[in-house]
C-alpha atoms as a PDB file:
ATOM      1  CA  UNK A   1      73.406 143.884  94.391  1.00  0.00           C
ATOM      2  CA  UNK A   2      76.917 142.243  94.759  1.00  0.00           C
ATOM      3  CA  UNK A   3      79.238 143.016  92.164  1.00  0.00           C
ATOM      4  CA  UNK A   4      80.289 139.767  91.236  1.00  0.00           C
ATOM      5  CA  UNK A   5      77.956 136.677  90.450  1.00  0.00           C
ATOM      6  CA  UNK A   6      79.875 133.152  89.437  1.00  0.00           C
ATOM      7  CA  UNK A   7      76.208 132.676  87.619  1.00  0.00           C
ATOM      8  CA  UNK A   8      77.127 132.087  84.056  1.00  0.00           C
ATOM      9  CA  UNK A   9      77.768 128.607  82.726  1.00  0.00           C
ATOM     10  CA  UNK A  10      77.055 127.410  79.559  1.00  0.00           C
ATOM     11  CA  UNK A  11      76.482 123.219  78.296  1.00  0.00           C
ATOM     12  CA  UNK A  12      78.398 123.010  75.109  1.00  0.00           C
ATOM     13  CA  UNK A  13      78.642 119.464  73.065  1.00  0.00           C
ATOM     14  CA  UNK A  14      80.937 118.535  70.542  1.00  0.00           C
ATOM     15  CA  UNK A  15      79.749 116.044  67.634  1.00  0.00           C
ATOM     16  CA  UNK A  16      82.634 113.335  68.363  1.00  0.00           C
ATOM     17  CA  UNK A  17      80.964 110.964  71.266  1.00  0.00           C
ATOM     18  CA  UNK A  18      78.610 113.929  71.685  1.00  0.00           C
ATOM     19  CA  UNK A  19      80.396 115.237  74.843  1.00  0.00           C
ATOM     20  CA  UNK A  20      78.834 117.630  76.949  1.00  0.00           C
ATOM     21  CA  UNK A  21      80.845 119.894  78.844  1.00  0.00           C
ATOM     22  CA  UNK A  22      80.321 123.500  80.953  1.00  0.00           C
ATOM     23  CA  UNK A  23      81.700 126.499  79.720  1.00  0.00           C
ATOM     24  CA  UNK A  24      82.793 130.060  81.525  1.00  0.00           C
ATOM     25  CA  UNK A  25      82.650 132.790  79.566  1.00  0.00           C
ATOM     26  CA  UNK A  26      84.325 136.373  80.564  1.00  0.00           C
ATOM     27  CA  UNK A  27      82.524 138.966  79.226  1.00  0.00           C
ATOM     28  CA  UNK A  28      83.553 142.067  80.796  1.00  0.00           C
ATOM     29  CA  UNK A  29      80.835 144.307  79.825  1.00  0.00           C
ATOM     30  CA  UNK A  30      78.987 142.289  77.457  1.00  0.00           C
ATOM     31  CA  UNK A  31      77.995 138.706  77.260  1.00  0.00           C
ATOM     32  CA  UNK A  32      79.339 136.859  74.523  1.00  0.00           C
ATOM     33  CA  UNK A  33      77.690 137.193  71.159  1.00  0.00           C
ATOM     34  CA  UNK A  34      78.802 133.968  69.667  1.00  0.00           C
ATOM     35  CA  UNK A  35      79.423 130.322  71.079  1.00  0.00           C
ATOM     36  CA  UNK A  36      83.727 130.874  70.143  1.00  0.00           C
ATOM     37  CA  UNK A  37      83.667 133.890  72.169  1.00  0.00           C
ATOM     38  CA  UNK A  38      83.296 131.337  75.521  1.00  0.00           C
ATOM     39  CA  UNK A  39      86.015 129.721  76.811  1.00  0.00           C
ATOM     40  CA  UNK A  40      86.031 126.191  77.989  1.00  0.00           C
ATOM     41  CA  UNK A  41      87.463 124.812  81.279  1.00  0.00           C
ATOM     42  CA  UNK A  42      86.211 122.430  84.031  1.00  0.00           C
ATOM     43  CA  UNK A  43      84.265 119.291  82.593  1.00  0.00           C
ATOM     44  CA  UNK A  44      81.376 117.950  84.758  1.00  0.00           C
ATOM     45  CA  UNK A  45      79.054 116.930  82.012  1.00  0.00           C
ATOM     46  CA  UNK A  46      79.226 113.808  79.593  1.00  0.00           C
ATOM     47  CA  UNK A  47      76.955 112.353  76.816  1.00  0.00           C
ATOM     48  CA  UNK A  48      75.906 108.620  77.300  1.00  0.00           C
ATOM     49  CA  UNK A  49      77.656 106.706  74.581  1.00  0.00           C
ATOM     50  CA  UNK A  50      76.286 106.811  71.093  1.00  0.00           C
ATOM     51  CA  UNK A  51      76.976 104.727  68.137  1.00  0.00           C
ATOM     52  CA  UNK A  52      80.732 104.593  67.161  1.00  0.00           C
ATOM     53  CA  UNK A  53      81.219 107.122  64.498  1.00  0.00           C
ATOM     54  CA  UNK A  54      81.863 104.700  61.946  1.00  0.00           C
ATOM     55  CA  UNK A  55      78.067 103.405  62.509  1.00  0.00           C
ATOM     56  CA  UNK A  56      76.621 107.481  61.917  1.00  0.00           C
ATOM     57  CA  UNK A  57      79.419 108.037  58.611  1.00  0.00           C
ATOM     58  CA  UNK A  58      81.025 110.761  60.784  1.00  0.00           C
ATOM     59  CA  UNK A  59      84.299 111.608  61.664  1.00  0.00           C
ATOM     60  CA  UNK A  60      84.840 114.505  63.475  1.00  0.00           C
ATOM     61  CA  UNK A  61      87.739 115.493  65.549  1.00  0.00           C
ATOM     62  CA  UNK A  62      86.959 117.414  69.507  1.00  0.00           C
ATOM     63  CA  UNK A  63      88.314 117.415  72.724  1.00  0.00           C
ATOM     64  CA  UNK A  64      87.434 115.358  75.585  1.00  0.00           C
ATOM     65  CA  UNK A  65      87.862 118.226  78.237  1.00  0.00           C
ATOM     66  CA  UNK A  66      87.521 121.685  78.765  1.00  0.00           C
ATOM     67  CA  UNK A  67      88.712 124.200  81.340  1.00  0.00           C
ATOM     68  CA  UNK A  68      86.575 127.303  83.523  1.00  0.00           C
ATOM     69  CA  UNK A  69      87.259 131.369  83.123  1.00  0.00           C
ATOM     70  CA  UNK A  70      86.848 133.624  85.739  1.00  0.00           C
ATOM     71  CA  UNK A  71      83.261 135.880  85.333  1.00  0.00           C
ATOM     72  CA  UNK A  72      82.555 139.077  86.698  1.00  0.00           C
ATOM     73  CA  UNK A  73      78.685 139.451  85.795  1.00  0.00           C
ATOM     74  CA  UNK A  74      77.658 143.387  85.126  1.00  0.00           C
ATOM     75  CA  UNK A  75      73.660 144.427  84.959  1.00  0.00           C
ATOM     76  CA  UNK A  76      72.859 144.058  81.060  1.00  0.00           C
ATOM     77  CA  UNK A  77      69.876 145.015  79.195  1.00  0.00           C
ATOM     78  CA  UNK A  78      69.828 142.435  75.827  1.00  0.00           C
ATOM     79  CA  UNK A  79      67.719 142.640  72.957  1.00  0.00           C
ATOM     80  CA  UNK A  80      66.759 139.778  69.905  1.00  0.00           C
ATOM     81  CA  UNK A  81      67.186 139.817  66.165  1.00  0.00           C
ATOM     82  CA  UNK A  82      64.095 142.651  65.947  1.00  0.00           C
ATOM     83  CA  UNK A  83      66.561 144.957  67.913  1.00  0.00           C
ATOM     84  CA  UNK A  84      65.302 147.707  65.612  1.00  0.00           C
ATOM     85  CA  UNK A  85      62.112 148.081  67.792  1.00  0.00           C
ATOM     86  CA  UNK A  86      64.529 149.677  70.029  1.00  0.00           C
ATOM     87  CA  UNK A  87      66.502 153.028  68.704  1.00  0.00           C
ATOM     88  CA  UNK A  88      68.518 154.493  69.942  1.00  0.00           C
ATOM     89  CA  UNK A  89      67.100 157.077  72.422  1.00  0.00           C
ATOM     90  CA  UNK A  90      65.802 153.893  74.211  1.00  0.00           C
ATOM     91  CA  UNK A  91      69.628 152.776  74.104  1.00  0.00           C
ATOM     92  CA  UNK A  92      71.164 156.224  75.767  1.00  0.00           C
ATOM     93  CA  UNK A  93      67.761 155.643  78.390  1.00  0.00           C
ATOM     94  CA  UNK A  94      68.707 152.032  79.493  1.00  0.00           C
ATOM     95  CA  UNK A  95      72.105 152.629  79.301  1.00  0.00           C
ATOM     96  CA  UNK A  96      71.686 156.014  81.860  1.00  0.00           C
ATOM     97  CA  UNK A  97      69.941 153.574  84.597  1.00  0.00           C
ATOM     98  CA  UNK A  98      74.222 152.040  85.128  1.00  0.00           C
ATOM     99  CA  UNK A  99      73.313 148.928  82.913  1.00  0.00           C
ATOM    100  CA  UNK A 100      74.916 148.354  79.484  1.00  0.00           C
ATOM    101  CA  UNK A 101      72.699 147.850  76.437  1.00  0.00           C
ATOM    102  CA  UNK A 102      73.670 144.374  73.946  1.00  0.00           C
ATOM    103  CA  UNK A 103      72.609 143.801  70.856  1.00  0.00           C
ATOM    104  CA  UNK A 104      72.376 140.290  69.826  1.00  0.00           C
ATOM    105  CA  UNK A 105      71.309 137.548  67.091  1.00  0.00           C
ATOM    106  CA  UNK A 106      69.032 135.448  69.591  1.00  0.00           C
ATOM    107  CA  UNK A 107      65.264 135.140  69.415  1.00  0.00           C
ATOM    108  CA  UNK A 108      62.957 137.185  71.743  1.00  0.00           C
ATOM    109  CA  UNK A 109      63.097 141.020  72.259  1.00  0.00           C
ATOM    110  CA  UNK A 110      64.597 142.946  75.572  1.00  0.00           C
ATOM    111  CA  UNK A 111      65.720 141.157  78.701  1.00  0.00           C
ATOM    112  CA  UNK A 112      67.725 141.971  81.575  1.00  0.00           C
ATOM    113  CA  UNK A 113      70.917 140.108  82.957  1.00  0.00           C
ATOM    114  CA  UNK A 114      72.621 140.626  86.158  1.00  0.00           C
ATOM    115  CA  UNK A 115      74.198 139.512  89.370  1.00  0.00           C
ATOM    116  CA  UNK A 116      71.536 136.941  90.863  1.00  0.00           C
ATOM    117  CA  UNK A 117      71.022 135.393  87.554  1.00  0.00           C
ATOM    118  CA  UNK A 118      71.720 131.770  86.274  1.00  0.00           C
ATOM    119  CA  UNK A 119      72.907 132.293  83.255  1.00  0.00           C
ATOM    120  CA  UNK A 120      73.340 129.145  80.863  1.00  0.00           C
ATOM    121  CA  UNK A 121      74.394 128.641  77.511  1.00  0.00           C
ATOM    122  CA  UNK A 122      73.124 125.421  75.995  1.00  0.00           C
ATOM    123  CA  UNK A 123      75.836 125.159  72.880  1.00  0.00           C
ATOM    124  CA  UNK A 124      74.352 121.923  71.100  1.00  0.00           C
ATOM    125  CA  UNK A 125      74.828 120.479  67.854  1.00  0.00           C
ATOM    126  CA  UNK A 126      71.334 119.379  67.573  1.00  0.00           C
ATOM    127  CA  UNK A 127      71.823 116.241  65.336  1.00  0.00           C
ATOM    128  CA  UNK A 128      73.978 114.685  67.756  1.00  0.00           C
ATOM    129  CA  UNK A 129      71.119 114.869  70.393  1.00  0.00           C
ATOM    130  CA  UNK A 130      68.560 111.441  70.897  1.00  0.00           C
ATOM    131  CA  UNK A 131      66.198 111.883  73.679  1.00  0.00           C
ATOM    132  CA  UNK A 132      63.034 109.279  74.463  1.00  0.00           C
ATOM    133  CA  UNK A 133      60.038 110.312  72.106  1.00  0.00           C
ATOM    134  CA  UNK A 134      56.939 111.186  73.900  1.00  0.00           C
ATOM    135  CA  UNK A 135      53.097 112.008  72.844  1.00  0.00           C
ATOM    136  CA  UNK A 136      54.007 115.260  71.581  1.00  0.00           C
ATOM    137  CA  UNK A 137      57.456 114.263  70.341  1.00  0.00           C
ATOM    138  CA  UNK A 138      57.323 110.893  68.518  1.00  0.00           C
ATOM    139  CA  UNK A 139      60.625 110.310  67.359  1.00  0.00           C
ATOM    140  CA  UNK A 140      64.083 110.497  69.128  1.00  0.00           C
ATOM    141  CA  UNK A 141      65.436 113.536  67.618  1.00  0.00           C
ATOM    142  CA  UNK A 142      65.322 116.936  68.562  1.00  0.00           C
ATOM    143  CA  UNK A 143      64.630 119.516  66.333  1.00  0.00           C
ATOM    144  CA  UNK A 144      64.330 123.338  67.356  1.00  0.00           C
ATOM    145  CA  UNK A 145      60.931 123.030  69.168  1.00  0.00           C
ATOM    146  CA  UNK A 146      61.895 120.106  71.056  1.00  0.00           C
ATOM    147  CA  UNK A 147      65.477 121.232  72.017  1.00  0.00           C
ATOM    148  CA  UNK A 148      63.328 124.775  73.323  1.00  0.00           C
ATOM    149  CA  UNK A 149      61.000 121.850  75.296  1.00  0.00           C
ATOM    150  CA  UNK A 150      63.840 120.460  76.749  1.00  0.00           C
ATOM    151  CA  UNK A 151      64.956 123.158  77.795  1.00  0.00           C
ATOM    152  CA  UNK A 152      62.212 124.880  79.421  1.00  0.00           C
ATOM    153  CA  UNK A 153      61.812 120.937  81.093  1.00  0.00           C
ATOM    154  CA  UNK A 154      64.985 121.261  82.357  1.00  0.00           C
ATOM    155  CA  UNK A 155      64.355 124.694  84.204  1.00  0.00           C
ATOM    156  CA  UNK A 156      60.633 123.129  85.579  1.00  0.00           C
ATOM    157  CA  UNK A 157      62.082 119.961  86.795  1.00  0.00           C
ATOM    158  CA  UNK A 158      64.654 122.375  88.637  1.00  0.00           C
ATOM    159  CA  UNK A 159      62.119 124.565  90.345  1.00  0.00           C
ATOM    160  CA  UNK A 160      59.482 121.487  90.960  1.00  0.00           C
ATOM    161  CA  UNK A 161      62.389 119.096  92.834  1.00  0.00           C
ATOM    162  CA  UNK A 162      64.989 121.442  94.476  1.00  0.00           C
ATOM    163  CA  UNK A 163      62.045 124.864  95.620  1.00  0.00           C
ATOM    164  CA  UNK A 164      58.958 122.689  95.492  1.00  0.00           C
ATOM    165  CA  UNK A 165      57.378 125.747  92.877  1.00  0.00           C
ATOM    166  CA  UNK A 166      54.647 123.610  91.940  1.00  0.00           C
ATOM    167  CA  UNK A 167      53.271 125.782  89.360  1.00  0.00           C
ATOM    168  CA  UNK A 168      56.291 126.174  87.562  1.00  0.00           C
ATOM    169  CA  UNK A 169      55.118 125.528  83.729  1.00  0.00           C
ATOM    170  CA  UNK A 170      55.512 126.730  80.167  1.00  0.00           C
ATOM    171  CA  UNK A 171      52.672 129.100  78.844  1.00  0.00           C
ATOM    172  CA  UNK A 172      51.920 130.115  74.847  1.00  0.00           C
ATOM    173  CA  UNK A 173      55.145 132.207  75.222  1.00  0.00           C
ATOM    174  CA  UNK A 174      58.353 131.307  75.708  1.00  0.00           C
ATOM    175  CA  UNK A 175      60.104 130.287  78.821  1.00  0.00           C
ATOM    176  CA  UNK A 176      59.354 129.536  82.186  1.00  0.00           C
ATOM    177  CA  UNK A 177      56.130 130.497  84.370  1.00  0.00           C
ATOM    178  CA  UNK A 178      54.266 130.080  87.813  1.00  0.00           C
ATOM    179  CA  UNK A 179      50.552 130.079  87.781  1.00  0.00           C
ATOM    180  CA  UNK A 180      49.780 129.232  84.533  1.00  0.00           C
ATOM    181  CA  UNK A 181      51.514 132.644  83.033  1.00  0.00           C
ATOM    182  CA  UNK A 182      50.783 134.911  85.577  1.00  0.00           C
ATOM    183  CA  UNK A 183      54.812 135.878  86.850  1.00  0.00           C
ATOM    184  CA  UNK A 184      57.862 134.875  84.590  1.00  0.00           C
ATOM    185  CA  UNK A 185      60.883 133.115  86.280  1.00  0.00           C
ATOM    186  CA  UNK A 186      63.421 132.190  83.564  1.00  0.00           C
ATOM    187  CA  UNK A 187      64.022 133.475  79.934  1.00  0.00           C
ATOM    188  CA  UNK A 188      64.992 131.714  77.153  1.00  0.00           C
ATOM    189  CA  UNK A 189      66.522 133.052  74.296  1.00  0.00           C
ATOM    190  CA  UNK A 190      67.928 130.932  71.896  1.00  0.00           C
ATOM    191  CA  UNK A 191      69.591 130.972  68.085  1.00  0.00           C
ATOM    192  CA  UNK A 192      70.056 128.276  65.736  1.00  0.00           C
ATOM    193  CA  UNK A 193      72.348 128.139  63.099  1.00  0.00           C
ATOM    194  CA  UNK A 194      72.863 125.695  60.915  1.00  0.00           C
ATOM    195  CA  UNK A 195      72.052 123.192  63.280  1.00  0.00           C
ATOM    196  CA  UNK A 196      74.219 124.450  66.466  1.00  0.00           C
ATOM    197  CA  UNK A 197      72.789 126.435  69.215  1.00  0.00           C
ATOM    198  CA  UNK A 198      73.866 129.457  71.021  1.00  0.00           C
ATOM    199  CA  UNK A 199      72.689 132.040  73.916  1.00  0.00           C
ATOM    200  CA  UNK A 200      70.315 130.287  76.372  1.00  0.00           C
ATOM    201  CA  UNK A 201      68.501 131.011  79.501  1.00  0.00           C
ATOM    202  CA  UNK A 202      68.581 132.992  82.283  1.00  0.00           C
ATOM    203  CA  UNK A 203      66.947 131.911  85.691  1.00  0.00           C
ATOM    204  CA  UNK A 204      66.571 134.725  88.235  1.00  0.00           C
ATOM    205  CA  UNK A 205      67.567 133.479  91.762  1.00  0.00           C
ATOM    206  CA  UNK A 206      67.808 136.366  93.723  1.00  0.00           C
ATOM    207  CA  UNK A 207      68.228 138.930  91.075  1.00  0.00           C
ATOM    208  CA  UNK A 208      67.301 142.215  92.082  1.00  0.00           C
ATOM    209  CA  UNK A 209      64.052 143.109  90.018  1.00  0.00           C
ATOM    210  CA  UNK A 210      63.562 146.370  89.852  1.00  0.00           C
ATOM    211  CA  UNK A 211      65.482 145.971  86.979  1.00  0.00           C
ATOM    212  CA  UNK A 212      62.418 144.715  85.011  1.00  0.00           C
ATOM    213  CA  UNK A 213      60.834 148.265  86.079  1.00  0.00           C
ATOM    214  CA  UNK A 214      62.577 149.472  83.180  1.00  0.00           C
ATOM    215  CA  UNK A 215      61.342 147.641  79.917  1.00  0.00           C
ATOM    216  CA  UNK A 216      58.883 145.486  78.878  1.00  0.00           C
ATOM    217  CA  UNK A 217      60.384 142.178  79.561  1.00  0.00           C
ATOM    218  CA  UNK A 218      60.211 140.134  76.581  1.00  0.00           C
ATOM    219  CA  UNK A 219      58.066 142.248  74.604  1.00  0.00           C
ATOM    220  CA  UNK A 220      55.030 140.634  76.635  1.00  0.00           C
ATOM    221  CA  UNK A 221      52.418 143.400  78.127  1.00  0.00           C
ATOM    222  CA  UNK A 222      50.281 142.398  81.785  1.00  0.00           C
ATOM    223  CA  UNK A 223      52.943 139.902  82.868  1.00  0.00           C
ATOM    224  CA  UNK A 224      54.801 140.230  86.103  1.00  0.00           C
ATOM    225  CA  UNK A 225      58.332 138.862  86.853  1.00  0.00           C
ATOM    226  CA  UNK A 226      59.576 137.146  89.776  1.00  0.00           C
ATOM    227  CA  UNK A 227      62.271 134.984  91.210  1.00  0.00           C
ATOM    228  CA  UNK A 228      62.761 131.933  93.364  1.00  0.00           C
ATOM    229  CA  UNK A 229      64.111 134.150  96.306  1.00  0.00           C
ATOM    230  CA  UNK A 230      60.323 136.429  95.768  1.00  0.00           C
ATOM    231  CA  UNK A 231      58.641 133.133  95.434  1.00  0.00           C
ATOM    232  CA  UNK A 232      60.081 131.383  98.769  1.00  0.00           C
ATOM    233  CA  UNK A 233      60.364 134.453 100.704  1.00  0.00           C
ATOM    234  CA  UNK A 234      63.866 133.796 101.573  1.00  0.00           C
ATOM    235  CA  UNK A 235      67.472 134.104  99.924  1.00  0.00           C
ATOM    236  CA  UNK A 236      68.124 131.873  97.163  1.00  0.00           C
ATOM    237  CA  UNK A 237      71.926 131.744  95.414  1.00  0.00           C
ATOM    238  CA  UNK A 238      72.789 131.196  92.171  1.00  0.00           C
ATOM    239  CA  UNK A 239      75.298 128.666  94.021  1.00  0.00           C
ATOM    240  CA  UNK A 240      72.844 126.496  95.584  1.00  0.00           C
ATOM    241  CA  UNK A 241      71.482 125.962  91.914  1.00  0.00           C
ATOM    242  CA  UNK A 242      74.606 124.822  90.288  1.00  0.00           C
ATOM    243  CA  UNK A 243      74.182 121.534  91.169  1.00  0.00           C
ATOM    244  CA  UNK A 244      70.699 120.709  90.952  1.00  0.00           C
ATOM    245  CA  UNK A 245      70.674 122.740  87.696  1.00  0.00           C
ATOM    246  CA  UNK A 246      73.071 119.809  86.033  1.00  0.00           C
ATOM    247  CA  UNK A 247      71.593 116.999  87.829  1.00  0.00           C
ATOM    248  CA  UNK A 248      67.861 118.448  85.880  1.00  0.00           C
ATOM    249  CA  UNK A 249      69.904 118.936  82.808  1.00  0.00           C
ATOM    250  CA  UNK A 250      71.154 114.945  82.937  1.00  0.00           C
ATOM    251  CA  UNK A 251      67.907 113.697  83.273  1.00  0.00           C
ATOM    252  CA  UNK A 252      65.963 115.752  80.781  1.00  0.00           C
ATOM    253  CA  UNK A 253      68.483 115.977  78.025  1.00  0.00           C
ATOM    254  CA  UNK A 254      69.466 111.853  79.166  1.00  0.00           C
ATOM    255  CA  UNK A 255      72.992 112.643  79.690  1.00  0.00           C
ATOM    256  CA  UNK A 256      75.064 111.335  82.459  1.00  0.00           C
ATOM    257  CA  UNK A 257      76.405 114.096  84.791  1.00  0.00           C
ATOM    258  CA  UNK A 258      79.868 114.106  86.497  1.00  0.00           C
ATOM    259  CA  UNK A 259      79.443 116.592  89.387  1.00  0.00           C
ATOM    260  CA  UNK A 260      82.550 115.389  90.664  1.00  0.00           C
ATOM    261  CA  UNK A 261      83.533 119.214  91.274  1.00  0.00           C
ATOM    262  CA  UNK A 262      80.340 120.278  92.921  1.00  0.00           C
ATOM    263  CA  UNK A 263      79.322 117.417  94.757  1.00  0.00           C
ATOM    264  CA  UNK A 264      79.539 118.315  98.649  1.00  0.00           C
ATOM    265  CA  UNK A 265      80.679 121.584  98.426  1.00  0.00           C
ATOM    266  CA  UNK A 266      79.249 124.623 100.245  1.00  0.00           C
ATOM    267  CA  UNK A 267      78.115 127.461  98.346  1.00  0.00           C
ATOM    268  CA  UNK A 268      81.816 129.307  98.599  1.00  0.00           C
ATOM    269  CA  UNK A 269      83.300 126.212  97.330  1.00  0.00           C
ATOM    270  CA  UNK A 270      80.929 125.683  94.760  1.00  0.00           C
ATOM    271  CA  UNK A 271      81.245 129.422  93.761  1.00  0.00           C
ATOM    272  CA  UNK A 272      85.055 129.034  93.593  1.00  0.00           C
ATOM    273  CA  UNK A 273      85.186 125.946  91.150  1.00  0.00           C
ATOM    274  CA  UNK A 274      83.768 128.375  88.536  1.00  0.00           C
ATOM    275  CA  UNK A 275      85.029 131.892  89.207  1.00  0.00           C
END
């Protein structure tokens, strides 16, 4: 494994125009707990115009900008808001394989993070969000189960269009499958407070999985775990995925992307405009 991955991004919006921008975060040992622990540099994404804000009875200051951190991504194991199914003994185990153990407020139980992972934190104020309504979704807005939808959508459309994973789908638990279930690719782990989300998901590129050998991954028993590199018998950087990640992101959350910085860059390049 290579000790440092430029893998973790986050999308972060801000209620005035509803801007959407990328985050870095450095997080040393630990990934950040809370969205004001990320710092905000580079901007490449922005929400299609809304309503002025005299039209929605809102007036709320925010930047137009933001600005990238340097990351240096260390193996983490992470666990949910039931953390207690995991005491302490567990703890000292994990933490004796060389990975550090997190504690967090998201949803879901243990994961694993590390170099070879897309890491992104969707920071959303969730009111500020319209999207087309569909069958399943009638309306334009997008409560918690439809911002999780979108989500997941975001990470299918990514592995359908750029890898050609055909049976890239969602399953009755969360995140992001092939064969109907059968081997997870991404994990999503999300909280919601008071209408703003925090944490995210976590797409393994070329992660190295024996990892996973050590927990149950998400609490789920039977299922295996895999990544796009596995899948396509060949390399796969989290690099290669920055781009097409926010390009998916655009058209499933109906935002216009600026790629500006990424557009026709070569992996290096694209790993130096966010490390």
């Amino acid at each position: 494994m290579t000790e440092k991955s430029p893998s973790r991004f986050s999308f972060t919006v801000t209620k005035k125009l509803s801007n959407f921008h990328i985050l870095d975060a450095f997080i040393g040992r630990k990934p950040p707990r809370r969205s004001e622990d990320c710092v905000a540099r580079p901007r490449l994404l922005r929400r299609r115009p809304r309503a002025p804000k005299e039209a929605r009875g809102e007036d709320f200051p925010g930047e137009d900008g933001a600005t990238a951190d340097r990351v240096k991504h260390s193996p983490v194991f992470t666990v949910g808001i039931r953390e207690r199914l995991y005491t302490a003994e567990e703890e000292e185990r994990l933490r004796a394989t060389g990975a550090d153990f997190c504690r967090t407020n998201r949803g879901g139980l243990i994961t694993f993070h590390g170099p070879g992972q897309l890491v992104a934190y969707p920071i959303v104020d969730l009111a500020s969000l319209t999207v087309a309504p569909t069958a399943e979704f009638p309306t334009r807005r997008v409560g918690v189960r439809r911002f999780v939808h979108l989500v997941e959508e975001t990470l299918i459309d990514l592995l359908k269009t750029k890898h050609g994973l055909l049976t890239a789908g969602r399953s009755p638990d969360t995140g992001v499958w092939l064969d109907e279930g059968d081997r997870k690719i991404a994990a999503i782990g999300l909280s919601i407070r008071r209408g703003i989300s925090s944490h995210g998901l976590a797409l393994n590129c070329n992660t190295d999985l024996k990892w996973f050998d050590e927990i149950v991954p998400c609490g789920i028993e039977g299922k295996g775990v895999t990544s796009i590199s596995k899948e396509l018998a060949q390399d796969v950087t989290v690099e290669e995925n920055l781009l097409p990640i926010c390009e998916s992101f655009g058209r499933n959350f109906e935002v216009d992307v600026d790629t500006t910085l990424l557009t026709g860059l070569s992996a290096e390049e694209a790993a130096e405009v966010i490390s």
